[in-house]
Protein backbone atom coordinates (compact mmCIF):
# COMPACT_ATOMS: atom_id res chain seq x y z
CA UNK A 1 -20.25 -20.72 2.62
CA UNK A 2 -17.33 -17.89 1.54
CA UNK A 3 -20.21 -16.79 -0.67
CA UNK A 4 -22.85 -16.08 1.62
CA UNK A 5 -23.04 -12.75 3.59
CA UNK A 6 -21.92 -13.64 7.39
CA UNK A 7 -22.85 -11.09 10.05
CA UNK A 8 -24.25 -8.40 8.41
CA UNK A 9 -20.91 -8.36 6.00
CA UNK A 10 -20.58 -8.39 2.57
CA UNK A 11 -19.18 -11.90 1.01
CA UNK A 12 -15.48 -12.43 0.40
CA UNK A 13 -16.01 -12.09 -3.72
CA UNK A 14 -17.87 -8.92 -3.32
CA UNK A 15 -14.66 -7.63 -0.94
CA UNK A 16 -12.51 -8.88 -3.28
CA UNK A 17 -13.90 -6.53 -5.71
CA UNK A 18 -14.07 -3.72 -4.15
CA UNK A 19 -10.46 -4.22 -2.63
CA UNK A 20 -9.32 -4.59 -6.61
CA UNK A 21 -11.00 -1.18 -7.29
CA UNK A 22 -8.81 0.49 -4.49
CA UNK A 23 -5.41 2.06 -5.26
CA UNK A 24 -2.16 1.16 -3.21
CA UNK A 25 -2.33 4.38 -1.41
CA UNK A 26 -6.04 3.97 -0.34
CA UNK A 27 -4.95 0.54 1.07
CA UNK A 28 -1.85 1.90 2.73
CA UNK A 29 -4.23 4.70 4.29
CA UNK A 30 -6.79 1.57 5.31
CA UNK A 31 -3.34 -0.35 6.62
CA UNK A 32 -2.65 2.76 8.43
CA UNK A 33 -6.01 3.64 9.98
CA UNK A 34 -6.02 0.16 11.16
CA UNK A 35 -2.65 0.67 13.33
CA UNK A 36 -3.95 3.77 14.94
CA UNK A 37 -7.15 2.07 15.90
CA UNK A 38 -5.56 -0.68 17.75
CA UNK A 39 -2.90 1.31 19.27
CA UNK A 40 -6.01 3.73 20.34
CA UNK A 41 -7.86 0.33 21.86
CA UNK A 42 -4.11 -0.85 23.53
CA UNK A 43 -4.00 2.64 24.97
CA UNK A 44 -7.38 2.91 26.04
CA UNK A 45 -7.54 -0.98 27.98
CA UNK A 46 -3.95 0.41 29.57
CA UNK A 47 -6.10 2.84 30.64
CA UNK A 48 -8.36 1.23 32.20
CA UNK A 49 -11.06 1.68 29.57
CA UNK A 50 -14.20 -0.97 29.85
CA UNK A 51 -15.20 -3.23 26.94
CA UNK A 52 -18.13 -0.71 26.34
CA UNK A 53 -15.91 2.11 26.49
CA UNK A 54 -14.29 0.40 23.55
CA UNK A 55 -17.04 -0.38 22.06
CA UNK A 56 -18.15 3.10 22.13
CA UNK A 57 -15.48 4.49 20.56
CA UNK A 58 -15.64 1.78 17.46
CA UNK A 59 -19.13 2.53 17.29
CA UNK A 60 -18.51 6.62 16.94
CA UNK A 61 -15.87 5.38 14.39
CA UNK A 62 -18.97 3.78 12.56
CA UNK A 63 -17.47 0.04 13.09
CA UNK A 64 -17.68 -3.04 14.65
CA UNK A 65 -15.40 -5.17 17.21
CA UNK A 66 -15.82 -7.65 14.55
CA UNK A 67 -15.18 -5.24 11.12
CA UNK A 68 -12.30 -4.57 12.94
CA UNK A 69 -10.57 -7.96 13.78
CA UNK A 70 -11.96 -9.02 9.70
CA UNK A 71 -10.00 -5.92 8.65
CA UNK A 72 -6.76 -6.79 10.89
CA UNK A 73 -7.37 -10.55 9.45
CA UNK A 74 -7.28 -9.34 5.95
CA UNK A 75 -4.06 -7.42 6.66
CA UNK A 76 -2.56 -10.10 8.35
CA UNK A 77 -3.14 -13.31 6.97
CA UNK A 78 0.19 -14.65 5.17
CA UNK A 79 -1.98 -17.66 3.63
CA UNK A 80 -4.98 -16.45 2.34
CA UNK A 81 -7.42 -18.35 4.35
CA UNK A 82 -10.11 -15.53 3.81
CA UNK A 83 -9.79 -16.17 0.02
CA UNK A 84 -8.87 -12.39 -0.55
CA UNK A 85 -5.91 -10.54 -1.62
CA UNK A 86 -5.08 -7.10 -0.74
């Protein structure tokens, strides 16, 4: 199954390529644009911002609720349960 496309997202060997093809700044910058996104979302709920006011502003951002938590997974994940390496 880690080789089959799940939700509309590419398969973890084909992420594992391109991630290989991307220099240690670029995945700082990625590491970084990932903070300021969820700080954005913690701000925005402290708000008082709705779920689709969230979603809203991922969507103008060009991604998904669910990009977003695979992208914090792949930053975060101390074992390698995704099967990729950044």
């Amino acid at each position: 199954m880690m080789n089959q496309q799940m939700s509309g997202m590419a398969a973890p060997d084909e992420i594992q390529a391109e991630i290989n093809n991307l220099s240690g700044e670029d995945k700082m910058a990625a590491k970084q644009a990932l903070m300021e996104i969820r700080a954005i979302i913690e701000q925005m709920m402290a708000q008082g911002a709705s779920e689709e006011e969230i979603m809203q502003m991922l969507a103008e951002l060009g991604i998904t609720i669910e990009q977003l938590e695979f992208a914090e997974r792949l930053f975060s994940e101390e074992d390698n349960s995704l099967g990729i390496s950044i």
